[in-house]
C-alpha atoms as a PDB file:
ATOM      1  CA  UNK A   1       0.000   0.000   0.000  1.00  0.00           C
ATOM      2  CA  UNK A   2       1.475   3.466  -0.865  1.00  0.00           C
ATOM      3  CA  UNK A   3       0.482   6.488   1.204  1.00  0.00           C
ATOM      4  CA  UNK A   4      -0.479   9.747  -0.257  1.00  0.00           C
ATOM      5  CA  UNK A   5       0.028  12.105   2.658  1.00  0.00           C
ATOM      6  CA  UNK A   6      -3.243  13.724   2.556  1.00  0.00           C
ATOM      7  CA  UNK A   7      -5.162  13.504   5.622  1.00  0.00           C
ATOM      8  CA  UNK A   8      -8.710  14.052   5.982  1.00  0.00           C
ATOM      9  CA  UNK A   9     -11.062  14.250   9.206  1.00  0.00           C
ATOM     10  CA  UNK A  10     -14.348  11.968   9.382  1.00  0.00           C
ATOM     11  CA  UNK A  11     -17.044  15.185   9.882  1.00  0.00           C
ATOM     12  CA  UNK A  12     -20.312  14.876  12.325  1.00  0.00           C
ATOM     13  CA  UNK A  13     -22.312  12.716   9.957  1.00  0.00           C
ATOM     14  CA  UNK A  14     -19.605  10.154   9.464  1.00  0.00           C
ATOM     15  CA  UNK A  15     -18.216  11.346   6.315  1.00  0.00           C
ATOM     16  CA  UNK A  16     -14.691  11.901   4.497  1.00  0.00           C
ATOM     17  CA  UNK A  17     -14.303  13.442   1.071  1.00  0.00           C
ATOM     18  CA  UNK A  18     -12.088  12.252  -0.966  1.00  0.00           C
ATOM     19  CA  UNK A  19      -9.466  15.128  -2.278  1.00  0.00           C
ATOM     20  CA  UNK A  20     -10.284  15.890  -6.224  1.00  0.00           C
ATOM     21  CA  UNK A  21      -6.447  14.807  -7.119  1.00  0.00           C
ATOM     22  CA  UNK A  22      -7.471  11.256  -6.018  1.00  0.00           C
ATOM     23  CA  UNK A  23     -10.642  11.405  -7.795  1.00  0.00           C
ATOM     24  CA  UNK A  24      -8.516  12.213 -10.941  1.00  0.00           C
ATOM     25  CA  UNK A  25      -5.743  10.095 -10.668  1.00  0.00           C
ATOM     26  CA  UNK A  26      -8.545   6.906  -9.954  1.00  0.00           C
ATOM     27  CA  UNK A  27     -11.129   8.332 -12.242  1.00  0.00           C
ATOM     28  CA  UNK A  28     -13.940   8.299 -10.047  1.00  0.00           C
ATOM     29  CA  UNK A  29     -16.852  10.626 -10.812  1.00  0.00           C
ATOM     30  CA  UNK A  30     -19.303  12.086  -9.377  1.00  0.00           C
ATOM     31  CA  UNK A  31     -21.988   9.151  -8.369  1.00  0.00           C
ATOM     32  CA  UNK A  32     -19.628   6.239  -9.289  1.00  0.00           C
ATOM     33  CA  UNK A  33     -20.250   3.705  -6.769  1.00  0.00           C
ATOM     34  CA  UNK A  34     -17.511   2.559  -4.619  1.00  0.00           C
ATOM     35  CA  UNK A  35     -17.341  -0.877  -3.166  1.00  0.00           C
ATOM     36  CA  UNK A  36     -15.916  -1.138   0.687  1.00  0.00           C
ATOM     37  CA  UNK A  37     -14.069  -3.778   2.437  1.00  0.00           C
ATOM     38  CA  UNK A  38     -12.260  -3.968   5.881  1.00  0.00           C
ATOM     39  CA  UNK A  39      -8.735  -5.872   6.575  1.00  0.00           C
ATOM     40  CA  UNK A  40      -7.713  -5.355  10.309  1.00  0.00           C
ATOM     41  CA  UNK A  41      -7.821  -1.807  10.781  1.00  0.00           C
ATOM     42  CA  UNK A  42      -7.711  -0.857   7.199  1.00  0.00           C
ATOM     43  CA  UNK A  43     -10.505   0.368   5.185  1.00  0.00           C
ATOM     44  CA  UNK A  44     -10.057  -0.180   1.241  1.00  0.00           C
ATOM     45  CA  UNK A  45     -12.296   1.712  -1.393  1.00  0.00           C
ATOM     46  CA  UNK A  46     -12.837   0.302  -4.975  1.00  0.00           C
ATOM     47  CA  UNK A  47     -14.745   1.011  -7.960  1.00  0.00           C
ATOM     48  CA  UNK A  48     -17.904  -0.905  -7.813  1.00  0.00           C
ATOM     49  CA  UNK A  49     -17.396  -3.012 -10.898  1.00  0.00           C
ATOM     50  CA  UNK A  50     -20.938  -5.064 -11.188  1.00  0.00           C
ATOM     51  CA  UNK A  51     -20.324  -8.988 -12.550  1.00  0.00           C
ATOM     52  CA  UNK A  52     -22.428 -11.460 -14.056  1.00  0.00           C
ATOM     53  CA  UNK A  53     -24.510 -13.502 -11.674  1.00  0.00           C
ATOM     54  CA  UNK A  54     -24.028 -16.689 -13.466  1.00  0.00           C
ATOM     55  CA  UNK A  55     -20.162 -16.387 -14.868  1.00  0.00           C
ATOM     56  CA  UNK A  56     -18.635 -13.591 -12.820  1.00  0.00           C
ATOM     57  CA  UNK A  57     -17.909 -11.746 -16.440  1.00  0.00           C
ATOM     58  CA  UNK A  58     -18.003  -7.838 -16.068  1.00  0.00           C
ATOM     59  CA  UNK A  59     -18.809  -6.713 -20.027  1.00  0.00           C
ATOM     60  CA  UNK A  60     -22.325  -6.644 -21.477  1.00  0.00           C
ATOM     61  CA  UNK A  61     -24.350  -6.990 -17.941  1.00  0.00           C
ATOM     62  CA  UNK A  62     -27.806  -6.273 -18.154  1.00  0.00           C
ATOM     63  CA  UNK A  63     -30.415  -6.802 -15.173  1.00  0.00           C
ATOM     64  CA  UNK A  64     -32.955  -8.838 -15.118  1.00  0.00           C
ATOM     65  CA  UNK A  65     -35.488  -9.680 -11.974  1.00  0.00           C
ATOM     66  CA  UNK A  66     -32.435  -7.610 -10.231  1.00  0.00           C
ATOM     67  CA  UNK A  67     -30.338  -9.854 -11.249  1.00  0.00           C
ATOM     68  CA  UNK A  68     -26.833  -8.919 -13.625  1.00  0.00           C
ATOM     69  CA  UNK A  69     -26.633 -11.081 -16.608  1.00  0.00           C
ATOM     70  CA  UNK A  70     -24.072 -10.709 -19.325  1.00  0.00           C
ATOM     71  CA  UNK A  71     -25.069 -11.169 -22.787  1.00  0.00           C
ATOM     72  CA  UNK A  72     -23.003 -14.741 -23.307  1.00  0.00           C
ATOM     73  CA  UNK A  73     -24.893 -15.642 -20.340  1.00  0.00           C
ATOM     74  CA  UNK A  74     -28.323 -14.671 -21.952  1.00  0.00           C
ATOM     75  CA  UNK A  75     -27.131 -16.429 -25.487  1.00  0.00           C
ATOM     76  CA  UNK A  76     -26.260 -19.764 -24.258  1.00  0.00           C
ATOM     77  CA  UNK A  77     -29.661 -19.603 -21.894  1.00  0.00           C
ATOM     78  CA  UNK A  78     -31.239 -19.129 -24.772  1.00  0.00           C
ATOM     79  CA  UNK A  79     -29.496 -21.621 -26.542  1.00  0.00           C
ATOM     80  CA  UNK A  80     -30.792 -24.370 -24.195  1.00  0.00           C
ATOM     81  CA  UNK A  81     -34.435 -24.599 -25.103  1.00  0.00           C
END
């Protein structure tokens, strides 16, 4: 892990912003979801990246009865009638 140097307080609701460079440098936008996980006492953010309920593939999702599908998913589903 590589340390930036920036510091940042949690505010009264919990909160910490992440400093624009960061945002830049990562390419996170505005509303981009970010997924969290926990290691000891280490908190790690990372780009939500949605996969395929069935294979775990990322490209082509779509959702269906909330549910993410990828289209090779949908072809060989349809495939098995």
């Amino acid at each position: 892990m590589k340390s930036t140097g920036i510091v940042r307080k949690v505010d009264e609701l919990g909160r910490v912003v992440i400093p624009i460079e960061l945002r830049r440098t990562l390419n996170i936008d505005v509303k981009d979801a970010l997924e969290i996980f926990t290691s000891e006492d280490t908190i790690i953010l990372r780009r939500y990246n949605p996969l395929c309920y069935i294979c775990g593939d990322s490209e082509g999702l779509i959702t269906f009865k909330n549910k993410r599908v990828c289209s090779h998913c949908i072809k060989e589903l349809k495939e098995m009638k």
